[in-house]
PDB file of N, CA and C in Angstrom:
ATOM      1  N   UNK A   1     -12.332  11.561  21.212  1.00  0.00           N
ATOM      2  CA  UNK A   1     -11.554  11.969  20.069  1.00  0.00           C
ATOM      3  C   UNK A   1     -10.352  11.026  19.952  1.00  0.00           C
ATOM      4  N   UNK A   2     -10.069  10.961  19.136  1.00  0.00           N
ATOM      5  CA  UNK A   2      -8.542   9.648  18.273  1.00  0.00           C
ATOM      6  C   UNK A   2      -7.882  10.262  18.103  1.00  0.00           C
ATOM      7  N   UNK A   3      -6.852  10.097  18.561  1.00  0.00           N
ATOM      8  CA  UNK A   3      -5.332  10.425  18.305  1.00  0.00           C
ATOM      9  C   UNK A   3      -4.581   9.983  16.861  1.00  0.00           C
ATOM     10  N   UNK A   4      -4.265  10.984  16.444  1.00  0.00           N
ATOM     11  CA  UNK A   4      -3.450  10.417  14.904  1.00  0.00           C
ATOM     12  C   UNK A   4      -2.257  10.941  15.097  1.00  0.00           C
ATOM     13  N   UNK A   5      -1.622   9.862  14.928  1.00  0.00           N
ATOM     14  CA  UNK A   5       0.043   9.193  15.242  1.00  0.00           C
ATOM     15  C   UNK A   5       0.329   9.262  13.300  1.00  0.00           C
ATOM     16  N   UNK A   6       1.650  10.352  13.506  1.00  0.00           N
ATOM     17  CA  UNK A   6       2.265  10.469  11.905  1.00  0.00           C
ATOM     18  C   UNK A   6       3.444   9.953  11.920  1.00  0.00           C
ATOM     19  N   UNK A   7       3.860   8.555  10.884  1.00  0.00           N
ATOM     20  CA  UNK A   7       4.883   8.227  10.418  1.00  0.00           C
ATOM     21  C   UNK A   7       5.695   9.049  10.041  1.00  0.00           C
ATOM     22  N   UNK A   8       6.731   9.236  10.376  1.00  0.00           N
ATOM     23  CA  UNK A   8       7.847   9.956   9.267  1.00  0.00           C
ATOM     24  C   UNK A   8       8.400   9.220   8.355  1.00  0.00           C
ATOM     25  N   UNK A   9       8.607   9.710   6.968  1.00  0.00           N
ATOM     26  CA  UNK A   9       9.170   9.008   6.438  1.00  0.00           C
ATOM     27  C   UNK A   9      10.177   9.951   5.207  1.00  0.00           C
ATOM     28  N   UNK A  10      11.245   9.252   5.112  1.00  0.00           N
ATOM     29  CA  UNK A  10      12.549   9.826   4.615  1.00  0.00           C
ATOM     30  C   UNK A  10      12.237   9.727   3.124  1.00  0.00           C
ATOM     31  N   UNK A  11      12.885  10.789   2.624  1.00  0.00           N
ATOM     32  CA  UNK A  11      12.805  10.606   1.009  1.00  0.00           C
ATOM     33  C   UNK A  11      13.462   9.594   0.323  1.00  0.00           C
ATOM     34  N   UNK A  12      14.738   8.893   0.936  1.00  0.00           N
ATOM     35  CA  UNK A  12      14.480   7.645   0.239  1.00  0.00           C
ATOM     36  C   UNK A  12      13.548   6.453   0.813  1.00  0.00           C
ATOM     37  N   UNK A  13      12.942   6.514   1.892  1.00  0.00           N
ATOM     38  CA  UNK A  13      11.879   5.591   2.135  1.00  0.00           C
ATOM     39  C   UNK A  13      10.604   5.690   1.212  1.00  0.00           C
ATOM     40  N   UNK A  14      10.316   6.386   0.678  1.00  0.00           N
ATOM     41  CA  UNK A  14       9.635   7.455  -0.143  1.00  0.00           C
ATOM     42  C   UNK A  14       9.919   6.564  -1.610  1.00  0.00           C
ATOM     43  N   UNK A  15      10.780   7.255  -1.953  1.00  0.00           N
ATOM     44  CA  UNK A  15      11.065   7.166  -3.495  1.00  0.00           C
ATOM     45  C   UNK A  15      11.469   5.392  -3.760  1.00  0.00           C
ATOM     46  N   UNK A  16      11.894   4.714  -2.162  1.00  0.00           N
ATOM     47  CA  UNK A  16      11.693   3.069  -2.279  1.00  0.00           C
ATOM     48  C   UNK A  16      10.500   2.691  -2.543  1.00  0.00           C
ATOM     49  N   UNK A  17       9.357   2.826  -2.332  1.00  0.00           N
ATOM     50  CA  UNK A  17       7.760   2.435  -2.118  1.00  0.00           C
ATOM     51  C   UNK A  17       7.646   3.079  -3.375  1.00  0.00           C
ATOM     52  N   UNK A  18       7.528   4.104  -3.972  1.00  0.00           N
ATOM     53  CA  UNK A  18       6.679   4.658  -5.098  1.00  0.00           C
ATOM     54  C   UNK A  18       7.584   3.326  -6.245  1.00  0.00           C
ATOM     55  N   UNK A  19       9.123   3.425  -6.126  1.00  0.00           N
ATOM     56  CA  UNK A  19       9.790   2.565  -7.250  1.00  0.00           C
ATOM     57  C   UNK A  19       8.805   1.356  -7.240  1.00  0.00           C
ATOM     58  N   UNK A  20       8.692   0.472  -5.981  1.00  0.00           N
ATOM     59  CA  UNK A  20       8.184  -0.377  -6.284  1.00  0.00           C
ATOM     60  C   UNK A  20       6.735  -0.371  -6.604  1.00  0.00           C
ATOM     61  N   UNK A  21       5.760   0.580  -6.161  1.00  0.00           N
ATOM     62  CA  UNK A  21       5.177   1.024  -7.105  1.00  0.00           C
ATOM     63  C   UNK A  21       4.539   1.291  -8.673  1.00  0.00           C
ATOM     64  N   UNK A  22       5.445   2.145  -8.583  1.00  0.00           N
ATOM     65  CA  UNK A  22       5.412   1.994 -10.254  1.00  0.00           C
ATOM     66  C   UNK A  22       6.325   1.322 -11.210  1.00  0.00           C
ATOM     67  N   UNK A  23       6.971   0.621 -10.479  1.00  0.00           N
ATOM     68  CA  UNK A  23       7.716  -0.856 -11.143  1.00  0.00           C
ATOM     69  C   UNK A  23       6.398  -2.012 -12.042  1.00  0.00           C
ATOM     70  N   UNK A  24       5.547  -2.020 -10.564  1.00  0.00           N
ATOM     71  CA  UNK A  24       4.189  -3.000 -10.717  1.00  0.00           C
ATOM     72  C   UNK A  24       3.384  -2.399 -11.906  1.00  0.00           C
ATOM     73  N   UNK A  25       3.081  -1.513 -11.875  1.00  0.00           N
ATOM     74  CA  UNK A  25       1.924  -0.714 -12.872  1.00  0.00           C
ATOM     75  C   UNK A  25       3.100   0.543 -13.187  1.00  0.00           C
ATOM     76  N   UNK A  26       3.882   0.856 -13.939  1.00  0.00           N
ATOM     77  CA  UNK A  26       4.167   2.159 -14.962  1.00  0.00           C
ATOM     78  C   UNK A  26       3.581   3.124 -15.779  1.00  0.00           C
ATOM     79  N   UNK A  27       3.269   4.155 -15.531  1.00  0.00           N
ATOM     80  CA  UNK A  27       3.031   5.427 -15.707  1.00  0.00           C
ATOM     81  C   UNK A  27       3.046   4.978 -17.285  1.00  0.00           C
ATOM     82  N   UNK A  28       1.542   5.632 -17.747  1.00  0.00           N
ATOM     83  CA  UNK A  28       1.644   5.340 -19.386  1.00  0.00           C
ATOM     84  C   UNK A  28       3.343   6.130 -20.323  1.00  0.00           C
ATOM     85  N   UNK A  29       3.578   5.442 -21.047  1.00  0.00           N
ATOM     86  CA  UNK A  29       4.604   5.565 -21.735  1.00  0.00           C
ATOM     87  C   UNK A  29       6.227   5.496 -21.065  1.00  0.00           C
ATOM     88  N   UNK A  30       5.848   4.745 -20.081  1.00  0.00           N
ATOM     89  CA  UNK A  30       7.331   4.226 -19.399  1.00  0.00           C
ATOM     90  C   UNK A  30       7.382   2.630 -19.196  1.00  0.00           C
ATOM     91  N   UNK A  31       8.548   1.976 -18.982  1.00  0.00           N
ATOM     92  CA  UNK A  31       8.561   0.625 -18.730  1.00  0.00           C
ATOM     93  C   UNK A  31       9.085   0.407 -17.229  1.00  0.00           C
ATOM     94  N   UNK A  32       9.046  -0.322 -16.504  1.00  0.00           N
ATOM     95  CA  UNK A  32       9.461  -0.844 -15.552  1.00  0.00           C
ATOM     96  C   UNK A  32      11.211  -0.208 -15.527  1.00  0.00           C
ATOM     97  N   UNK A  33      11.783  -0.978 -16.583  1.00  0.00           N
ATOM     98  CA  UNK A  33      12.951  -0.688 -16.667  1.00  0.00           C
ATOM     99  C   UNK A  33      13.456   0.851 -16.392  1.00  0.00           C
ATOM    100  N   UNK A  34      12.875   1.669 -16.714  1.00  0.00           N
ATOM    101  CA  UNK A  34      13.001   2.987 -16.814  1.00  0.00           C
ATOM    102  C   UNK A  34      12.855   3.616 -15.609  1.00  0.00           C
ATOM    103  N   UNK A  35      11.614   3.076 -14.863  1.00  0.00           N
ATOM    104  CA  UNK A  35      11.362   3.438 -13.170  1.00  0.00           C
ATOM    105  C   UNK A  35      12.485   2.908 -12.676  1.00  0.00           C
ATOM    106  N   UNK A  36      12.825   1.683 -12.761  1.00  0.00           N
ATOM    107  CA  UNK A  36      14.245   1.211 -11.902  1.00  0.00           C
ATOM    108  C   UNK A  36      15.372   2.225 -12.396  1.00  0.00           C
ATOM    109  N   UNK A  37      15.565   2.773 -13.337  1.00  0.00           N
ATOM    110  CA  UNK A  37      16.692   3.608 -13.339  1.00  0.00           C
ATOM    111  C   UNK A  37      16.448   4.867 -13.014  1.00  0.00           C
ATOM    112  N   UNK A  38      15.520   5.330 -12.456  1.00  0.00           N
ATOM    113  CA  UNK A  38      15.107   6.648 -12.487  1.00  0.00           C
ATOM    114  C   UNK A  38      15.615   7.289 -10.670  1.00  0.00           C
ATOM    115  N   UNK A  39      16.545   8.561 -10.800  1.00  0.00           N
ATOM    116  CA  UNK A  39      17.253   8.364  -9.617  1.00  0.00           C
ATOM    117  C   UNK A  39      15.448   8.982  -8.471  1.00  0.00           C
ATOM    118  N   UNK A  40      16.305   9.162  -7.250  1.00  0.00           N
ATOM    119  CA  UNK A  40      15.381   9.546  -6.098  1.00  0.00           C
ATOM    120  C   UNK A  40      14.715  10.553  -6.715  1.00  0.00           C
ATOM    121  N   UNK A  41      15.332  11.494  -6.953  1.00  0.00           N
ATOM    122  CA  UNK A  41      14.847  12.918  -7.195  1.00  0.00           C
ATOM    123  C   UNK A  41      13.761  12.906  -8.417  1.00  0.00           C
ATOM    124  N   UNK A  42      14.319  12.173  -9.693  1.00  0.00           N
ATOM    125  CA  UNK A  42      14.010  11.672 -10.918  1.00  0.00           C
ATOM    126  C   UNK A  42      12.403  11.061 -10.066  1.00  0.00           C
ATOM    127  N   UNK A  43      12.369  10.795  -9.548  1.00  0.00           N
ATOM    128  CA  UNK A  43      11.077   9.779  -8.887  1.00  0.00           C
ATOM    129  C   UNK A  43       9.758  10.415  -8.845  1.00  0.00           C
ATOM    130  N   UNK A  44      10.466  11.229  -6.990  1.00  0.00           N
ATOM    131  CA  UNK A  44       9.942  11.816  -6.837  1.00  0.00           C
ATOM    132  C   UNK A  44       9.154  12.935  -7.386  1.00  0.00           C
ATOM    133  N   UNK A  45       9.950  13.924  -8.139  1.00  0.00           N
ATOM    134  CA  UNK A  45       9.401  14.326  -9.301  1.00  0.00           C
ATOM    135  C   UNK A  45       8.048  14.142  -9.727  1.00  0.00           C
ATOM    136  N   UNK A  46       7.894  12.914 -10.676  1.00  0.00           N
ATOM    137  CA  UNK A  46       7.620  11.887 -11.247  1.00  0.00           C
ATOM    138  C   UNK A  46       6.237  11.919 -10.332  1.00  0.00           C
ATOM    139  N   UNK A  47       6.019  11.530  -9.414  1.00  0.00           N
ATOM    140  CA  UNK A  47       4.930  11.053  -8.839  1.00  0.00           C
ATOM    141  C   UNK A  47       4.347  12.696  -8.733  1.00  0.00           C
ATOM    142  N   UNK A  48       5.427  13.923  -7.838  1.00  0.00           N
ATOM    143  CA  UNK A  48       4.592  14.734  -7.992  1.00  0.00           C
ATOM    144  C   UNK A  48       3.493  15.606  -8.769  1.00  0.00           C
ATOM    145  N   UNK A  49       4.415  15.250 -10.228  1.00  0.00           N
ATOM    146  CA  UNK A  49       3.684  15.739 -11.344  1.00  0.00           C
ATOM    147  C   UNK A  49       2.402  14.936 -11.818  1.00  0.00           C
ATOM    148  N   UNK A  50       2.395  13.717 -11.054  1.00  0.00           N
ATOM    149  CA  UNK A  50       1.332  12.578 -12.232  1.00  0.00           C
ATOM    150  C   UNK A  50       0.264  12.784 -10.749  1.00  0.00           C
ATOM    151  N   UNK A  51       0.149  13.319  -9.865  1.00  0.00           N
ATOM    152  CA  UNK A  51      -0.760  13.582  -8.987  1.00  0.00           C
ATOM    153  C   UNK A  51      -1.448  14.903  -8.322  1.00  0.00           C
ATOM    154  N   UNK A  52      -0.247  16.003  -8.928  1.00  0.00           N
ATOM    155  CA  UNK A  52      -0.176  17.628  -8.523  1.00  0.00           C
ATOM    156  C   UNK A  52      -1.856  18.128  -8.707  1.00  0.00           C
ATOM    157  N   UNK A  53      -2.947  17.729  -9.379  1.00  0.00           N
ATOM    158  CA  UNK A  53      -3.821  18.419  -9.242  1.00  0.00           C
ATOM    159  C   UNK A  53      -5.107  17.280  -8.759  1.00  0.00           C
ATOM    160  N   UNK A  54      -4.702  16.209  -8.162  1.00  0.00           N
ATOM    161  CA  UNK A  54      -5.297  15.584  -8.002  1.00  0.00           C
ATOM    162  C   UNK A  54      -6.787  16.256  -6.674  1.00  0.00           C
ATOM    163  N   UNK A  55      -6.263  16.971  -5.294  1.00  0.00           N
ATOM    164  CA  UNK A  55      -6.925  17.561  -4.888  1.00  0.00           C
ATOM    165  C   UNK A  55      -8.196  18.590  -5.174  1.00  0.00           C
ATOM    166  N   UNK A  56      -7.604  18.523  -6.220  1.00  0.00           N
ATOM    167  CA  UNK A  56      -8.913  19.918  -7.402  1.00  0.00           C
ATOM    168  C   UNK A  56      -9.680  19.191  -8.336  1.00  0.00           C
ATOM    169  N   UNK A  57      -9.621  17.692  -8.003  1.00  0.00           N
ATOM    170  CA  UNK A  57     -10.660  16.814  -8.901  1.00  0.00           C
ATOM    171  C   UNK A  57     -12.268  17.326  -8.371  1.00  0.00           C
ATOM    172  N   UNK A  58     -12.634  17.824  -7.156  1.00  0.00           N
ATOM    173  CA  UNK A  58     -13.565  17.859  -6.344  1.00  0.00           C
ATOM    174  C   UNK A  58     -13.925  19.430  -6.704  1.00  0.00           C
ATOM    175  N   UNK A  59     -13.849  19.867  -7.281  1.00  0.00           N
ATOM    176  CA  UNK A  59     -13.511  21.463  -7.897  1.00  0.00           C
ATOM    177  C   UNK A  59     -13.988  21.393  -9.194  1.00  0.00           C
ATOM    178  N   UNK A  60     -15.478  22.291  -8.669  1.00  0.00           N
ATOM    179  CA  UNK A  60     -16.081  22.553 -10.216  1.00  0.00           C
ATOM    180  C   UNK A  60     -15.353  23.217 -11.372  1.00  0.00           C
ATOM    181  N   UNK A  61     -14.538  23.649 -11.033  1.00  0.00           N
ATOM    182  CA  UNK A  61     -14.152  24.642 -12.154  1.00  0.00           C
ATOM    183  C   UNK A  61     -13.359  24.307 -12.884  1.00  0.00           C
ATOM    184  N   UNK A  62     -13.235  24.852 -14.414  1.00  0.00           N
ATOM    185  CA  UNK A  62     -13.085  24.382 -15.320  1.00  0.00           C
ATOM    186  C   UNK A  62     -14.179  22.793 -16.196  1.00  0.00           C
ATOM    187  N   UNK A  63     -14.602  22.842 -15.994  1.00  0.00           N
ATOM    188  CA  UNK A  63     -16.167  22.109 -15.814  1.00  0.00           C
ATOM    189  C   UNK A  63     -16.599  22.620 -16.920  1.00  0.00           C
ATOM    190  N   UNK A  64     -17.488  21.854 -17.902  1.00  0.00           N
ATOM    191  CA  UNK A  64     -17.820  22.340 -18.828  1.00  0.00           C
ATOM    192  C   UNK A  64     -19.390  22.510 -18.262  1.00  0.00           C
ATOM    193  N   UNK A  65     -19.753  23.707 -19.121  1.00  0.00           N
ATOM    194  CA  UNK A  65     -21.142  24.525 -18.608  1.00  0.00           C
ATOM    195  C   UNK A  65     -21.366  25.967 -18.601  1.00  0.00           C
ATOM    196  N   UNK A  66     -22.021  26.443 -17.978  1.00  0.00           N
ATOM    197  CA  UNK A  66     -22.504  28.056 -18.226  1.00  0.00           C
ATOM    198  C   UNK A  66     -22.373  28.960 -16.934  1.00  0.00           C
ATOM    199  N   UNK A  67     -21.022  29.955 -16.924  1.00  0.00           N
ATOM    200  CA  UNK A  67     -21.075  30.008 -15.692  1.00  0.00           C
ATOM    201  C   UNK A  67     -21.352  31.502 -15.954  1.00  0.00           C
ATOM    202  N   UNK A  68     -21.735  32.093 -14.617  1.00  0.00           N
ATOM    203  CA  UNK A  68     -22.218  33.722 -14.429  1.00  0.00           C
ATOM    204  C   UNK A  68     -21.449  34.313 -12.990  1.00  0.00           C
ATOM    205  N   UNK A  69     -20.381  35.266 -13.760  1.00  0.00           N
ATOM    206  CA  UNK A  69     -19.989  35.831 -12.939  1.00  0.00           C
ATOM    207  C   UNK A  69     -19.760  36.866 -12.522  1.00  0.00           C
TER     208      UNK A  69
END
């Protein structure tokens, strides 16, 4: 069995990496400029919302089709 070793990492280590991030590629209807001004919190945010249901992609439901319940 492998041992998994977890980085910690600080919320502004965090909200440094996503800036540069989405500096490179910006979230439809934002510019670069806008990510650079956008504070930590403002960020973070930001990423949580543009990924929050990403886990439930694998999740039939809501699925178009015929369901019986």
């Amino acid at each position: 069995m492998e041992a998994v070793t977890i980085k910690r990492v600080t919320e502004a280590e965090l909200a440094k990496e996503l800036r540069e991030q989405y500096m490179k590629n910006p979230p439809e209807g934002m510019t670069s400029d806008e990510v650079r001004d956008l504070s930590y919190d403002d960020l973070l945010d930001m990423d949580y919302f543009l990924h929050e249901f990403d886990d439930l992609e694998d999740d039939d439901f809501g699925e178009e089709g015929f369901y019986i319940f």
